[in-house]
Protein backbone atom coordinates (compact mmCIF):
# COMPACT_ATOMS: atom_id res chain seq x y z
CA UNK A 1 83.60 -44.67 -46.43
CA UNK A 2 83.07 -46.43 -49.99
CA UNK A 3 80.11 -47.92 -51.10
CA UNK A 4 79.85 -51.08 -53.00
CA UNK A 5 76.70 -52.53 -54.50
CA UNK A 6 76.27 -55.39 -55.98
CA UNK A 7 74.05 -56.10 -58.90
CA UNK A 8 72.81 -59.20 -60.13
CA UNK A 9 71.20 -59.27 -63.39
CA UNK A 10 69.51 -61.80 -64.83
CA UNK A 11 68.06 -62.43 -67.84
CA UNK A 12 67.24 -65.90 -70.11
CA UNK A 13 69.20 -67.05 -73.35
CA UNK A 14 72.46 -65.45 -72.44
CA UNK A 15 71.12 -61.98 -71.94
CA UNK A 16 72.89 -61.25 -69.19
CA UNK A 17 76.01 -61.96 -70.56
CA UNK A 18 75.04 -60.52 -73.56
CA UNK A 19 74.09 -57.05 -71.51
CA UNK A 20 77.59 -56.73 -69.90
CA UNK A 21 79.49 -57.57 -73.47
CA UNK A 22 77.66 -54.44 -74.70
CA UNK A 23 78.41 -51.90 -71.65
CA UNK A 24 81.85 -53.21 -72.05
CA UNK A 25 81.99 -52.90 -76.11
CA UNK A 26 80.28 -49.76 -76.38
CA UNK A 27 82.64 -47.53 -74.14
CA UNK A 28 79.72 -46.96 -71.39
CA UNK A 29 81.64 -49.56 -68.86
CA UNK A 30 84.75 -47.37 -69.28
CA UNK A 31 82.80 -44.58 -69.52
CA UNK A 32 81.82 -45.43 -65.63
CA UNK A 33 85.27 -46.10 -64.60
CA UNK A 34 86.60 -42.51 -64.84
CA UNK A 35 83.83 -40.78 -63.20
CA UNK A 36 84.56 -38.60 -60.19
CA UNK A 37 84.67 -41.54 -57.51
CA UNK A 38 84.14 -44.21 -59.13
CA UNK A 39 86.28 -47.15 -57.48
CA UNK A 40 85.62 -50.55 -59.25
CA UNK A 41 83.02 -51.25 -61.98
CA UNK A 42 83.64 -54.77 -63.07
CA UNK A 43 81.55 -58.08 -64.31
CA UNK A 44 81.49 -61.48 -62.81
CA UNK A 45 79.65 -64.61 -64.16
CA UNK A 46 79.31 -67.37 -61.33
CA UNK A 47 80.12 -70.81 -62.66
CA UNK A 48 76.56 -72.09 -61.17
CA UNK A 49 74.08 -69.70 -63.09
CA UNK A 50 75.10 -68.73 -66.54
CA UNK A 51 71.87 -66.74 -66.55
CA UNK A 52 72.95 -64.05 -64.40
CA UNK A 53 76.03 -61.40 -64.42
CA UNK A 54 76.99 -59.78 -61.46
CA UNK A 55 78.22 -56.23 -61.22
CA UNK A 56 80.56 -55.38 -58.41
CA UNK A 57 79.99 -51.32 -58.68
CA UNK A 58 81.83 -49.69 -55.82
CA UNK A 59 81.85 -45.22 -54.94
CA UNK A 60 84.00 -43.27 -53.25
CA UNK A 61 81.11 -41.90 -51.13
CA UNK A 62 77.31 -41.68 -51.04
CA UNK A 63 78.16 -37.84 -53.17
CA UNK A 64 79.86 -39.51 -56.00
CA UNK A 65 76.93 -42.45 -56.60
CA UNK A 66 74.05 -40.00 -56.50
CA UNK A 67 75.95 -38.14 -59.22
CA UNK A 68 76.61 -41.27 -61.19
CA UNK A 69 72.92 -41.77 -61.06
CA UNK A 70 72.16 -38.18 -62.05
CA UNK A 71 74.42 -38.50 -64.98
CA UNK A 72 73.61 -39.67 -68.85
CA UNK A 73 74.88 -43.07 -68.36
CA UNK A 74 71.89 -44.20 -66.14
CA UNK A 75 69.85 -43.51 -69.09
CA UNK A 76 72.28 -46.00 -71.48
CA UNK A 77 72.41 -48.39 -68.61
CA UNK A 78 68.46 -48.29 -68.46
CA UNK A 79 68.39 -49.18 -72.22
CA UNK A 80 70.69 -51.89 -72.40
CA UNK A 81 68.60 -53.69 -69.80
CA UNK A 82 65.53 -53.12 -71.37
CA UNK A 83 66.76 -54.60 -74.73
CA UNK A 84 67.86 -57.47 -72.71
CA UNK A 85 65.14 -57.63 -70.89
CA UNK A 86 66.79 -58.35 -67.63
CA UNK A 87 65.76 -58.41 -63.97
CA UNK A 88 67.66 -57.10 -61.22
CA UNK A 89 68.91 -58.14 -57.48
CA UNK A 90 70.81 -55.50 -55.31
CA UNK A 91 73.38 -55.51 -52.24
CA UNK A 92 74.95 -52.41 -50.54
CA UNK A 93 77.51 -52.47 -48.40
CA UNK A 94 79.45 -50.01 -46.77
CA UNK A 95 83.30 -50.47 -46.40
CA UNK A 96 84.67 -50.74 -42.98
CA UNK A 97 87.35 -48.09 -42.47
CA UNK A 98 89.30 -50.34 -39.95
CA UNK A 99 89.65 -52.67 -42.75
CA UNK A 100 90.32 -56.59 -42.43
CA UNK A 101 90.69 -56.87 -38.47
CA UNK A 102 93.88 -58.91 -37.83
CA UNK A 103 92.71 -62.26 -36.77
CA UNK A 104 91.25 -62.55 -40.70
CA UNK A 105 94.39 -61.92 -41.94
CA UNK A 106 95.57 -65.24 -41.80
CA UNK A 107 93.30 -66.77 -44.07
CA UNK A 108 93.81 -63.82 -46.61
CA UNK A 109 96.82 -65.30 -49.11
CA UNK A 110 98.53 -62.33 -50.97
């Protein structure tokens, strides 16, 4: 059972943007990636608000994200969004382990 969240952060002048160049420049996004469990880190911009940055931030199970956010990069990631001053939205959602059910699969193009 994975666990996405998404997280939508939102700031004014470009600070979102600004926010996720940094994670990514500074090592900490990577830094993420190869944690125990860690399945997809990864920033998106939608093309109708160029104020906010969404983080698609997806766990192998509920085990590995509590230890993410026991770890020393919660304290980075809490710092970066301070200097950015940026405001946060959140969605969790839990994977289904049937996966796509069959009649979806036609409007999936691969």
């Amino acid at each position: 059972m994975a666990i996405t969240v998404n997280l939508y952060y939102t700031g004014t002048n470009g600070a979102a943007r600004k926010f996720a160049e940094e994670m990514e420049a500074s090592g900490t996004a990577d830094a993420i990636r190869v944690e125990e469990g860690n399945v997809r880190y990864r920033y998106f911009q939608p093309l109708d608000d160029p104020e906010t940055v969404l983080l698609i931030d997806a766990w192998r199970d509920q085990e590995a994200l509590d230890a993410h956010h026991a770890s020393p990069m919660m304290a980075k990631i809490a710092e970066l969004r301070d200097k950015y001053d940026l405001h946060m939205k959140a969605e969790r959602y839990i994977t289904d382990e049937a996966g796509l059910p069959e009649h979806d699969r036609a409007f999936i193009r691969q």
